[in-house]
C-alpha atoms as a PDB file:
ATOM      1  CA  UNK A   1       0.000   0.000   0.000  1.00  0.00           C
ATOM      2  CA  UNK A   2       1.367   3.015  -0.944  1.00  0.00           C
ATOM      3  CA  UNK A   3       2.142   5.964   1.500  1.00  0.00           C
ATOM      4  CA  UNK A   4      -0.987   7.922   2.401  1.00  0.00           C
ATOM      5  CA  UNK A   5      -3.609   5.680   1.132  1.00  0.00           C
ATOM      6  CA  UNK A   6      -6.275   4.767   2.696  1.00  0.00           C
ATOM      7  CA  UNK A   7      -5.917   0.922   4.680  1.00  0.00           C
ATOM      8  CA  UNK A   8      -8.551  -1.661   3.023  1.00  0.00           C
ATOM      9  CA  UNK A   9     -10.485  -0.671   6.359  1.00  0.00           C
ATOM     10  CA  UNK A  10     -10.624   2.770   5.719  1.00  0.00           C
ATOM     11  CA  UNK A  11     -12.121   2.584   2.407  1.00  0.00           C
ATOM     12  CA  UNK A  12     -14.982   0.640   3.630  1.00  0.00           C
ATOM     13  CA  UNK A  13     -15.945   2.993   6.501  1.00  0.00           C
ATOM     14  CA  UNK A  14     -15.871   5.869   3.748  1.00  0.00           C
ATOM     15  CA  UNK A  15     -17.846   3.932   1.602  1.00  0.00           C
ATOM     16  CA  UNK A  16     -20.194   3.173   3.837  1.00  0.00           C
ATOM     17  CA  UNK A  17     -20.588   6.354   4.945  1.00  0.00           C
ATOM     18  CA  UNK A  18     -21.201   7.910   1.794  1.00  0.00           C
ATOM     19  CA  UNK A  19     -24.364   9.772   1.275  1.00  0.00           C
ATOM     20  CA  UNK A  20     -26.408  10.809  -2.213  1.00  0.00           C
ATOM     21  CA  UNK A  21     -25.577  14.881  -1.445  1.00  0.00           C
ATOM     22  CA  UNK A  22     -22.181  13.847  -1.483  1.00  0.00           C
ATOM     23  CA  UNK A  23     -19.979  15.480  -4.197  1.00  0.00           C
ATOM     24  CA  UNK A  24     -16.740  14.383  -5.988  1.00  0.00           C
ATOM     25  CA  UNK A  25     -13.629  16.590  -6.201  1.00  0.00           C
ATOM     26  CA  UNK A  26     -14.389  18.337  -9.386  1.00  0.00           C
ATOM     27  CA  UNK A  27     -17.425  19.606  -8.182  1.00  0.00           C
ATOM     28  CA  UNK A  28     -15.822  20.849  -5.148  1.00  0.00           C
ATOM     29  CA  UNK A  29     -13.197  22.278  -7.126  1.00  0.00           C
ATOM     30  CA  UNK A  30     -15.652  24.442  -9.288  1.00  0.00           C
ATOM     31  CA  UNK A  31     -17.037  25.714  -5.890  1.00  0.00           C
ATOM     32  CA  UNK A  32     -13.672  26.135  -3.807  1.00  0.00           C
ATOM     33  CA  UNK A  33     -13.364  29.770  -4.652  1.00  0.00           C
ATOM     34  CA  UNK A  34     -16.454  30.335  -3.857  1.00  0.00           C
ATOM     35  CA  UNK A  35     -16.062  28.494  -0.270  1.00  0.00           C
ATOM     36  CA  UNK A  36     -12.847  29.846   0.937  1.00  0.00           C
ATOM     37  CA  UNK A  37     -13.786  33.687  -0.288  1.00  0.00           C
ATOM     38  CA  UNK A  38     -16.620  32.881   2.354  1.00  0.00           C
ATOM     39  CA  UNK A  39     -14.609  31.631   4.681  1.00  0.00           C
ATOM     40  CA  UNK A  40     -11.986  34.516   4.520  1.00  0.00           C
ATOM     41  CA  UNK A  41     -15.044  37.095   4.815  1.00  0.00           C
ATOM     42  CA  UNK A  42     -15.510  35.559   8.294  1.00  0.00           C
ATOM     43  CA  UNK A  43     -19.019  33.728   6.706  1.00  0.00           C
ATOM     44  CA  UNK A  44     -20.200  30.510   7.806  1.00  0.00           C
ATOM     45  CA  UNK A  45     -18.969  28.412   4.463  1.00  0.00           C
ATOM     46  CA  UNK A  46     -20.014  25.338   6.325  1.00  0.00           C
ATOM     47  CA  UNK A  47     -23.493  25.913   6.816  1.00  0.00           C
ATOM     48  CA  UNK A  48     -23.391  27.761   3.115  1.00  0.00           C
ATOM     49  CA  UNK A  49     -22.169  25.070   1.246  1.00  0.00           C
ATOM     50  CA  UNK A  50     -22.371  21.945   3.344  1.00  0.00           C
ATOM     51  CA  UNK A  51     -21.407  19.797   1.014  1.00  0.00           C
ATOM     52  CA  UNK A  52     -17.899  21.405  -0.222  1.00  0.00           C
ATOM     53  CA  UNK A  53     -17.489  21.214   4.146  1.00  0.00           C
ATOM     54  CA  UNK A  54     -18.207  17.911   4.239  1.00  0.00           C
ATOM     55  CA  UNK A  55     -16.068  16.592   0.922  1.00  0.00           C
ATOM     56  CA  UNK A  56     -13.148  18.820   2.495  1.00  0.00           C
ATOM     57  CA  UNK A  57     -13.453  16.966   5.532  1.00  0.00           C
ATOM     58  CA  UNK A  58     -13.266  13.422   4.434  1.00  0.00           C
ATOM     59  CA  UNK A  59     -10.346  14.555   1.253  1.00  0.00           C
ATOM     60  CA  UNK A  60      -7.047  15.372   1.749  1.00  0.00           C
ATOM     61  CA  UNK A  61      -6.329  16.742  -1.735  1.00  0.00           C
ATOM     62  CA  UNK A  62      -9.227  18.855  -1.773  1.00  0.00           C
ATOM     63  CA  UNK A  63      -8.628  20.076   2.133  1.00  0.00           C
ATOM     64  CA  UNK A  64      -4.676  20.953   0.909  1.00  0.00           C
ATOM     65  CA  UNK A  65      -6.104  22.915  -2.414  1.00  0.00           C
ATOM     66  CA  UNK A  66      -8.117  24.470  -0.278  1.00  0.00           C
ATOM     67  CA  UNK A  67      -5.715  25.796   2.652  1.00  0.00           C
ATOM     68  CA  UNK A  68      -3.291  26.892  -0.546  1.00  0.00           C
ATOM     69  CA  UNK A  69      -6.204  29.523  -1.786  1.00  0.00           C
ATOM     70  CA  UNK A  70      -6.899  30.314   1.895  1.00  0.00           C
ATOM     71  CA  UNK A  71      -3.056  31.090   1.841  1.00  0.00           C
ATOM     72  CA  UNK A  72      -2.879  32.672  -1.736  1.00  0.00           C
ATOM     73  CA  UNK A  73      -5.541  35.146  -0.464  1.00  0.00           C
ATOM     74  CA  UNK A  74      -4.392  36.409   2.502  1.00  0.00           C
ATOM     75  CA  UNK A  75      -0.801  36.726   0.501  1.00  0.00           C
ATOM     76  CA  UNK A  76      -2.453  39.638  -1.463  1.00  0.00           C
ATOM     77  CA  UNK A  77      -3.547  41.184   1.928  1.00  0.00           C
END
């Protein structure tokens, strides 16, 4: 297994916790703009756009693009 993969074990608990408002990584990469300008505005992103929270939450790639705009913003500050 490579490093950073998810164990056998893992992948079943995500799968099994997958719901049908759940959204894949393109989708929450047409909306992470919108998501982390709310976020640096101080709104409530989370409650806003649940399901870009929730995806962020459970994927690593989308949770590090994310921090990198959150970053990229306050850089222009």
């Amino acid at each position: 297994m490579s490093p950073g993969m998810p164990s056998p074990e893992q992948m079943m608990g995500m799968i099994a916790a997958t719901t049908e408002d759940e959204i894949d990584c393109g989708q929450a990469f047409e909306l992470m703009h919108q998501y982390a300008d709310l976020v640096d505005s101080g709104q409530d992103a989370a409650a806003l756009l649940p399901t870009v929270r929730k995806h962020i939450e459970i994927c690593k790639d989308c949770r590090q693009e994310l921090e990198a705009l959150l970053l990229a913003i306050h850089a222009g500050d």
